[in-house]
C-alpha atoms as a PDB file:
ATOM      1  CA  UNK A   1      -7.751  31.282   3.109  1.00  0.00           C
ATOM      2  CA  UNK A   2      -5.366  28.942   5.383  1.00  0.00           C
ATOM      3  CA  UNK A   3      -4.177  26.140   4.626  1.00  0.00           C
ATOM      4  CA  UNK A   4      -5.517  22.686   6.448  1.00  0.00           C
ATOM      5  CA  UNK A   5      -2.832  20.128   7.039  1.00  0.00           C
ATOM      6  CA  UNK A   6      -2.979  16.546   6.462  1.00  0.00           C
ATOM      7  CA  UNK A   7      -4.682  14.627   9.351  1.00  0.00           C
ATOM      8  CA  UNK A   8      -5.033  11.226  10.552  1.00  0.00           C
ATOM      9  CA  UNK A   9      -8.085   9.559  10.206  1.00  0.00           C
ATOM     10  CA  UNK A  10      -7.997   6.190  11.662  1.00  0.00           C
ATOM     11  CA  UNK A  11      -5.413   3.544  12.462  1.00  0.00           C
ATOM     12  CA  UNK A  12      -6.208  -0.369  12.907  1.00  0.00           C
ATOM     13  CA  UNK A  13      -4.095  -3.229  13.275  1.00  0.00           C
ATOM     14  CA  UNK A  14      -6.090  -6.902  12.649  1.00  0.00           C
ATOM     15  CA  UNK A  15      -5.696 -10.060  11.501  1.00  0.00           C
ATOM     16  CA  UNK A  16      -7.989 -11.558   9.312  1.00  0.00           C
ATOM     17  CA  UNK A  17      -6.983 -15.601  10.577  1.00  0.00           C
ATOM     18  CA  UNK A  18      -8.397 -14.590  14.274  1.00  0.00           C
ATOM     19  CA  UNK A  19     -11.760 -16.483  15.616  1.00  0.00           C
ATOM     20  CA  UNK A  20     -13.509 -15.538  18.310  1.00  0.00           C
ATOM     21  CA  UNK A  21     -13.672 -17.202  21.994  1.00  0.00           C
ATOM     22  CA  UNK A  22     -16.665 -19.920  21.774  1.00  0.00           C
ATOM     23  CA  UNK A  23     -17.530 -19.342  25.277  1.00  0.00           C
ATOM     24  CA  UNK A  24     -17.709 -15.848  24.699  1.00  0.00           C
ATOM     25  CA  UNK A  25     -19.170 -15.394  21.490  1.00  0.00           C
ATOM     26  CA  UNK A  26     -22.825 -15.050  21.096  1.00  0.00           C
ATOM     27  CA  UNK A  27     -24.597 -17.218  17.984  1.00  0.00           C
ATOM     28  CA  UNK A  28     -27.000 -14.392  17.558  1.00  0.00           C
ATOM     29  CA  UNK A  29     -23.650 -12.420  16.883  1.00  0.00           C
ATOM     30  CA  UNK A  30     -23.098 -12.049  12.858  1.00  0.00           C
ATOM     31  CA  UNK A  31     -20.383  -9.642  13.605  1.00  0.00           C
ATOM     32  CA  UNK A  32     -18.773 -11.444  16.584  1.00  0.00           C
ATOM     33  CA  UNK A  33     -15.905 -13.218  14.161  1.00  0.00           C
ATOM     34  CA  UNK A  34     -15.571  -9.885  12.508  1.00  0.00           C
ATOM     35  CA  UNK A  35     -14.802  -7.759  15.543  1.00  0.00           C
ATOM     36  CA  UNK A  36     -12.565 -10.404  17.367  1.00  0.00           C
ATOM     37  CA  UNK A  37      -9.982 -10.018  13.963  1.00  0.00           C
ATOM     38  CA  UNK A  38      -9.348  -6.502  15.118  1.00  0.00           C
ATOM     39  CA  UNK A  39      -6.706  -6.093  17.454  1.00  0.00           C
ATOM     40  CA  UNK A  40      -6.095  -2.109  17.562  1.00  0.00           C
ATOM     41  CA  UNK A  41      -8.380   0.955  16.227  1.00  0.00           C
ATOM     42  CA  UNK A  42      -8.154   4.666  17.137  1.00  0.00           C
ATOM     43  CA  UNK A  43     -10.013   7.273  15.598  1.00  0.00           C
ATOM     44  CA  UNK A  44     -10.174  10.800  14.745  1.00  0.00           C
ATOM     45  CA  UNK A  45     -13.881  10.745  15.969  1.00  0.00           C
ATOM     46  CA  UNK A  46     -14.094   9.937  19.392  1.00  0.00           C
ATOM     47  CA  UNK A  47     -17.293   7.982  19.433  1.00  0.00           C
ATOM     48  CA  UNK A  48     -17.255   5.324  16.879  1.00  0.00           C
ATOM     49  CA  UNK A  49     -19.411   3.050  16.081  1.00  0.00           C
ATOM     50  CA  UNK A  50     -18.742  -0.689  15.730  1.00  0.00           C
ATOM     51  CA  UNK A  51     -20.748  -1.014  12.541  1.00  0.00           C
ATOM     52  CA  UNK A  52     -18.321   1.558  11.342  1.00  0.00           C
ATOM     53  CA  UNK A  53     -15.325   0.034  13.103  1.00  0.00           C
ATOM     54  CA  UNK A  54     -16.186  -3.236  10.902  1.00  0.00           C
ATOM     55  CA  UNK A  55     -16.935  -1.103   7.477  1.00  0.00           C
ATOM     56  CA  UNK A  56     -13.666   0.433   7.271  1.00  0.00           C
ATOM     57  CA  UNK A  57     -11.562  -2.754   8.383  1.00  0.00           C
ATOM     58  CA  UNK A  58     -14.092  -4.763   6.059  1.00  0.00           C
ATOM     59  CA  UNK A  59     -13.218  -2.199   2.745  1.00  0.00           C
ATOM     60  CA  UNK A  60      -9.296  -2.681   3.782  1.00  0.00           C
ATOM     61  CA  UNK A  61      -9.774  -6.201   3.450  1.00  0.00           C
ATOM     62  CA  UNK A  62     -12.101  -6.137   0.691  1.00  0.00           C
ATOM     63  CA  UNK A  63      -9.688  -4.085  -1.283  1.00  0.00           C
ATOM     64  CA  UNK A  64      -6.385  -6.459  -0.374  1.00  0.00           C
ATOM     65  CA  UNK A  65      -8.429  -9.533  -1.636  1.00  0.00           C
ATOM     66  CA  UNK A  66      -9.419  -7.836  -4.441  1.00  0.00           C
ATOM     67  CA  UNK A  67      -6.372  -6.746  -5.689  1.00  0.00           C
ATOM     68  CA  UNK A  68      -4.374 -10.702  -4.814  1.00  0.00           C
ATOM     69  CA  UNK A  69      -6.539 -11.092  -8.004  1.00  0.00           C
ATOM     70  CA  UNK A  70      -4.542  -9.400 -10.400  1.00  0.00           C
ATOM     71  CA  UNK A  71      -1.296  -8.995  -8.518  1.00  0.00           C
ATOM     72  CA  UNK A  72      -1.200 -12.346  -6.362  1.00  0.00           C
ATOM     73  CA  UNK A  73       2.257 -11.823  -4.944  1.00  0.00           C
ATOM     74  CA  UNK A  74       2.256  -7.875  -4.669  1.00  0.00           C
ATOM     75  CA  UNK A  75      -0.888  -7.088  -2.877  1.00  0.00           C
ATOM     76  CA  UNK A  76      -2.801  -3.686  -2.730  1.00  0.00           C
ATOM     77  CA  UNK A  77      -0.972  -1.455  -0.298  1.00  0.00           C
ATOM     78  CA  UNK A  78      -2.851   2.067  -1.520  1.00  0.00           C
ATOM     79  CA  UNK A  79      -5.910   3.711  -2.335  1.00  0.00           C
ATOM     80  CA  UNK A  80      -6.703   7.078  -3.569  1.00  0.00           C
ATOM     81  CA  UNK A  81      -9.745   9.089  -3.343  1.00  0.00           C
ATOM     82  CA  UNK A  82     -10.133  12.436  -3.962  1.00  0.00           C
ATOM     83  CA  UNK A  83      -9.950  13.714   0.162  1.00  0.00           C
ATOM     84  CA  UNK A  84      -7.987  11.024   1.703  1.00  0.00           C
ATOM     85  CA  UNK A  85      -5.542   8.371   1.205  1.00  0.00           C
ATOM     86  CA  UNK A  86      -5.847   4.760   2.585  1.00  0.00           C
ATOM     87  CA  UNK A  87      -2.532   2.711   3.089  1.00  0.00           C
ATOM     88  CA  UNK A  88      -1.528  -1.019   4.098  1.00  0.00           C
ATOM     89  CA  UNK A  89       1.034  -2.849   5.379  1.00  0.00           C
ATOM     90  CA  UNK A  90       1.679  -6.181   6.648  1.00  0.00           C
ATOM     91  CA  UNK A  91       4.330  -6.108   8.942  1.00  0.00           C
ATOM     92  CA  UNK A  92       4.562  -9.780   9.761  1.00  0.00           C
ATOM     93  CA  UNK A  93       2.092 -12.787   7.892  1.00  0.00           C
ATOM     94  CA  UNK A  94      -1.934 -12.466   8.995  1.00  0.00           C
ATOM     95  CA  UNK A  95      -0.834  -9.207  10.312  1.00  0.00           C
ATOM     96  CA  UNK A  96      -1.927  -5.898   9.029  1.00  0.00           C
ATOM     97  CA  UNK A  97      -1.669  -2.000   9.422  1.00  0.00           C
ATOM     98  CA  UNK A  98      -3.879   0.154   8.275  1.00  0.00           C
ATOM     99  CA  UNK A  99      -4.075   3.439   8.046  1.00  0.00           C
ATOM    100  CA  UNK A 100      -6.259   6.693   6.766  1.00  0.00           C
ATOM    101  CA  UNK A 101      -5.613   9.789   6.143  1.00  0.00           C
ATOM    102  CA  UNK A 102      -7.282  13.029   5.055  1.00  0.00           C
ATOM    103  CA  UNK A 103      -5.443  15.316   2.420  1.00  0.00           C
ATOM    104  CA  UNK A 104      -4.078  18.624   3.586  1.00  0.00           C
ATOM    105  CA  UNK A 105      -6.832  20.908   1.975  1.00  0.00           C
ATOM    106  CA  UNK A 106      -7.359  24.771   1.270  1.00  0.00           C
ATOM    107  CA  UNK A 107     -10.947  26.299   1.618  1.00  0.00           C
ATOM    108  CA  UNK A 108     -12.807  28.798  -1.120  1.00  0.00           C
ATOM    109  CA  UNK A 109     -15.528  30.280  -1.675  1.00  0.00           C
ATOM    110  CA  UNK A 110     -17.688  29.226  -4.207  1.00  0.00           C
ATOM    111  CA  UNK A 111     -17.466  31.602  -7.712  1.00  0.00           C
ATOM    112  CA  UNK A 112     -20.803  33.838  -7.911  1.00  0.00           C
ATOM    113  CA  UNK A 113     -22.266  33.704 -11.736  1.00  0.00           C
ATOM    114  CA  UNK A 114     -22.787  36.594 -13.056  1.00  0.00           C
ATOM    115  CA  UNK A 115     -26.196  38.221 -12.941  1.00  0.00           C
ATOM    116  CA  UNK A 116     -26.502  36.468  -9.286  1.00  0.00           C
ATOM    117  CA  UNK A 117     -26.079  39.610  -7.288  1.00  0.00           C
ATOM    118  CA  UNK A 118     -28.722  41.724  -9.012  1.00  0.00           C
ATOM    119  CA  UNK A 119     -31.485  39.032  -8.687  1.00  0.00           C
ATOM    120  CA  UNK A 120     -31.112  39.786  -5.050  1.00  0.00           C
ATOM    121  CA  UNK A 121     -31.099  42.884  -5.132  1.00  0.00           C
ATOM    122  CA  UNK A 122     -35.024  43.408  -3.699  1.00  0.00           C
ATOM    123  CA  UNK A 123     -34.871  40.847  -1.557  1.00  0.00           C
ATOM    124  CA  UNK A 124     -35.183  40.941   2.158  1.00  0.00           C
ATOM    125  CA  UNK A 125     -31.018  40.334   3.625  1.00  0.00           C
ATOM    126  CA  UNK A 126     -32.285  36.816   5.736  1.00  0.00           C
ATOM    127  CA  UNK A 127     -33.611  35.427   2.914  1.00  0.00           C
ATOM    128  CA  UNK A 128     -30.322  35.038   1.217  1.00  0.00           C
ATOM    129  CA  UNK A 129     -29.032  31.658   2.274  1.00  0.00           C
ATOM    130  CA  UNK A 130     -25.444  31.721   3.443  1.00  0.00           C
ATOM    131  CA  UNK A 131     -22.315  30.396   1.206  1.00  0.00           C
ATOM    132  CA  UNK A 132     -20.506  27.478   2.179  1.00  0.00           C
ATOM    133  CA  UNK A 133     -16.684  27.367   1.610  1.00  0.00           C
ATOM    134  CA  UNK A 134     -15.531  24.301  -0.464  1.00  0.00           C
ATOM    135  CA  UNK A 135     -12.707  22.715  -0.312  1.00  0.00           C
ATOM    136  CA  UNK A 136      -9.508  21.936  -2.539  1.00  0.00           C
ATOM    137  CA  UNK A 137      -7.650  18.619  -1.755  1.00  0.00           C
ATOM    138  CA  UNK A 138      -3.871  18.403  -2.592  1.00  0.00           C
ATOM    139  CA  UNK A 139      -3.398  15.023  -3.427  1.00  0.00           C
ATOM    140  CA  UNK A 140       0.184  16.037  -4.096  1.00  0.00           C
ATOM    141  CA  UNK A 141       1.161  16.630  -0.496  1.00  0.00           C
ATOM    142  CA  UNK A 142       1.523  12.783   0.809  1.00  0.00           C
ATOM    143  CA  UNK A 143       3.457  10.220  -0.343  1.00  0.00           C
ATOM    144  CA  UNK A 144       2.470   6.458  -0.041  1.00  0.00           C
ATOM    145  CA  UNK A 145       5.892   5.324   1.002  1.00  0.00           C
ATOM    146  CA  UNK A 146       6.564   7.446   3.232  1.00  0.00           C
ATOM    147  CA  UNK A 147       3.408   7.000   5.166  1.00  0.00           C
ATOM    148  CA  UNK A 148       4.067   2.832   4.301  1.00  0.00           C
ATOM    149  CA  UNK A 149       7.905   3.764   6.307  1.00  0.00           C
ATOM    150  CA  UNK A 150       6.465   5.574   8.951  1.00  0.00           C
ATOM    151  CA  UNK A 151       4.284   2.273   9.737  1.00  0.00           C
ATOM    152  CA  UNK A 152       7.194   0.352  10.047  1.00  0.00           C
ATOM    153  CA  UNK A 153       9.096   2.465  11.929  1.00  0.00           C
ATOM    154  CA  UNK A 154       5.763   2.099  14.424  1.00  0.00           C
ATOM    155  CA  UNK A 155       6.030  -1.350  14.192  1.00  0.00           C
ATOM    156  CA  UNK A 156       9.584  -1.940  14.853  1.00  0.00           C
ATOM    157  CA  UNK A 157       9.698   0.558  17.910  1.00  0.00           C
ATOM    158  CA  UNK A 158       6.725  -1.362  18.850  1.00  0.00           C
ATOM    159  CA  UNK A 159       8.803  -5.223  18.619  1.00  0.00           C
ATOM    160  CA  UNK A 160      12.022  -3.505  20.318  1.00  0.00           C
ATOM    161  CA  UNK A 161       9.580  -3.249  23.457  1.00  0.00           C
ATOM    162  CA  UNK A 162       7.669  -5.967  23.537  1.00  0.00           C
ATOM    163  CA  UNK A 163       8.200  -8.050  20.986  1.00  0.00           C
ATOM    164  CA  UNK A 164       6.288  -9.140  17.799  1.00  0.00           C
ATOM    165  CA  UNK A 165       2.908  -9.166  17.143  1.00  0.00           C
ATOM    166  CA  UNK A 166       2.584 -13.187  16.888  1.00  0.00           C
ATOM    167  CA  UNK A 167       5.268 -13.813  19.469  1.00  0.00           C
ATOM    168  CA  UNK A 168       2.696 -12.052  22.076  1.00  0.00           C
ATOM    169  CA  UNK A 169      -0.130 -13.607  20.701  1.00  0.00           C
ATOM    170  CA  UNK A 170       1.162 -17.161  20.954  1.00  0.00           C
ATOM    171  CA  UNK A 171       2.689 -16.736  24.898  1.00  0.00           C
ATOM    172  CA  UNK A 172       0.291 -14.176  26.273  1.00  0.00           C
ATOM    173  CA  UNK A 173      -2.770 -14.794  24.408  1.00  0.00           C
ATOM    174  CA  UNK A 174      -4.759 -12.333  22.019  1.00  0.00           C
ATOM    175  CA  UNK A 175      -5.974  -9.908  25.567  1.00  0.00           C
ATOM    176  CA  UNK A 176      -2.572  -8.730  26.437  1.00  0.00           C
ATOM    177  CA  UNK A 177      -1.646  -8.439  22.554  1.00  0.00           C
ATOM    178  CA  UNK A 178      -4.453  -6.181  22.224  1.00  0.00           C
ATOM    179  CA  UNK A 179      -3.684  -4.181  25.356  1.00  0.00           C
ATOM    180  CA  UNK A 180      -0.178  -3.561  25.002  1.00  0.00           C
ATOM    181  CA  UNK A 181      -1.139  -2.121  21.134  1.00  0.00           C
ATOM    182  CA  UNK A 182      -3.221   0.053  22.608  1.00  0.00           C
ATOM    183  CA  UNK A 183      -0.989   1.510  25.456  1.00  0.00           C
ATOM    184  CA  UNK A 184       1.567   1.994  22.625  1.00  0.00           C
ATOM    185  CA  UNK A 185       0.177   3.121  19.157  1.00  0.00           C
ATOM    186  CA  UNK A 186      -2.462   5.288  20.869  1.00  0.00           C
ATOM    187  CA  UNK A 187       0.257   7.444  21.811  1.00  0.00           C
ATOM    188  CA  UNK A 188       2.598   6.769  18.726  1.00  0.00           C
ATOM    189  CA  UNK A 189      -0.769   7.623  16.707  1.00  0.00           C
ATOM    190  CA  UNK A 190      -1.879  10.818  17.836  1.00  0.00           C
ATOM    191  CA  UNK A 191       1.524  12.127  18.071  1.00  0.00           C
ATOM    192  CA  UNK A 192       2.318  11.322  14.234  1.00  0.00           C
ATOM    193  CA  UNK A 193       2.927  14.969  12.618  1.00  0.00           C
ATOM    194  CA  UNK A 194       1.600  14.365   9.003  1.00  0.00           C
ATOM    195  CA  UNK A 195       2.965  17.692   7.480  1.00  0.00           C
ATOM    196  CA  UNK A 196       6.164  17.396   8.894  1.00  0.00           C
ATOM    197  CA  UNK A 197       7.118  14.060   8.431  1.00  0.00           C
ATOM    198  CA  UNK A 198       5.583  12.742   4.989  1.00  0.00           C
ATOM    199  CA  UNK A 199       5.645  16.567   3.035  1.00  0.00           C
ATOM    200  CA  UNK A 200       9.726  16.283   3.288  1.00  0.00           C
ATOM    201  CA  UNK A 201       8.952  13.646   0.489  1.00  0.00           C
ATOM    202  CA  UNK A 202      11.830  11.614   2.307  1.00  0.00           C
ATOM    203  CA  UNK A 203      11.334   7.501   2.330  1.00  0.00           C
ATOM    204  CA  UNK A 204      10.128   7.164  -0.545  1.00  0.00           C
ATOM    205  CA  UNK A 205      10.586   3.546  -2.509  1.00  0.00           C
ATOM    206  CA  UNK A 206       9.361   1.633  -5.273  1.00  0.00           C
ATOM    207  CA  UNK A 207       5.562   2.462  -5.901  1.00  0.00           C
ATOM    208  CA  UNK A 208       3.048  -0.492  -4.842  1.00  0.00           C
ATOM    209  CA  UNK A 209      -0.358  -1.303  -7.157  1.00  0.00           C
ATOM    210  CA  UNK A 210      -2.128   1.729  -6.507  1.00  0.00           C
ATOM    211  CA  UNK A 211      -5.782   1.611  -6.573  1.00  0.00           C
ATOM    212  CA  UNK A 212      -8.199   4.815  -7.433  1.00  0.00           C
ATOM    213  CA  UNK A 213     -11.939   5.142  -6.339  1.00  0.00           C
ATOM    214  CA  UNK A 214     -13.812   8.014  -7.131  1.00  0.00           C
ATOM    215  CA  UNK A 215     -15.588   8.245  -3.407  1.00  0.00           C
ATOM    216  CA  UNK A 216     -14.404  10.118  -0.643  1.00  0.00           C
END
């Protein structure tokens, strides 16, 4: 069967030191501080929910606190699972990328045991339920610092424009930061080629702590 190539997920940019307007914000609001630390998010899936907006920022910072624990001046900048890859960066202090990605991946069909056709032999043909292809993940196929580079470069093209992140936030206020990100790494998202950039295994640098969970 073909081949799937690696896909972007979802791409945020936040900053965990944010509040929330008090005029605006609603006490009855848990998630109100949450929400107004997020200053980008685009999505594979076109209707997302906020509740999972906040999960997967929440688990990115979850996972950087986590890991100042044991390596207080090198934080955690990767994640593994066994379909995707989940990578950091903090381009400037407060401020972070962060980015998910699904492995390139190659469907099968699941092996029949033997002695599985003959029990079905004398059974009607609908009653047979349909197999469902699995797939293989090749975790081999992306490198963390070259997806890490490819951030930067984002970011950089991004302050050659307009300028950094906490020089727009401290003249133009935290709206127009969070419009111009969207006018601009909308487009640089979506047009990021995963395959062709990151399988060259070019950019690659020293290897950050790498973290492993065993959910996908």
């Amino acid at each position: 069967m073909s081949r799937f190539p690696p896909s972007l997920l979802y791409l945020t940019i936040y900053n965990p030191t944010l509040r929330p307007d008090i005029s605006a914000a609603h006490d009855e609001d848990e998630d109100a501080e949450e929400q107004a630390q997020i200053l980008f998010y685009t999505s594979r899936d076109r209707a997302v929910s906020r509740d999972k907006m906040l999960r997967q920022v929440g688990l990115a910072k979850a996972l950087i606190n986590f890991a100042e624990i044991f390596y207080s001046t090198d934080p955690c900048q990767n994640v593994h699972s066994q379909c995707r890859r989940m990578v950091m960066a903090s381009p400037e202090p407060n401020f972070w990328m962060h980015v998910a990605v699904e492995l390139a991946r190659t469907p099968h069909m699941p092996a029949v045991k033997p002695g599985a056709r003959d029990k079905g032999k004398g059974k009607a043909q609908e009653e047979q339920p349909s197999q469902v292809s699995l797939l293989d993940y090749h975790d081999g196929t992306l490198h963390d610092s070259a997806i890490r580079t490819h951030l930067m470069r984002g970011y950089e093209q991004f302050k050659l424009y307009h300028g950094s992140f906490s020089s727009i936030l401290s003249s133009l206020g935290q709206q127009a930061l969070e419009l111009q990100l969207e006018r601009f790494f909308t487009v640089w998202a979506w047009s990021w080629d995963l395959d062709k950039d990151l399988n060259l295994g070019m950019d690659l640098g020293a290897r950050a702590p790498q973290w492993v969970v065993s959910s996908s």
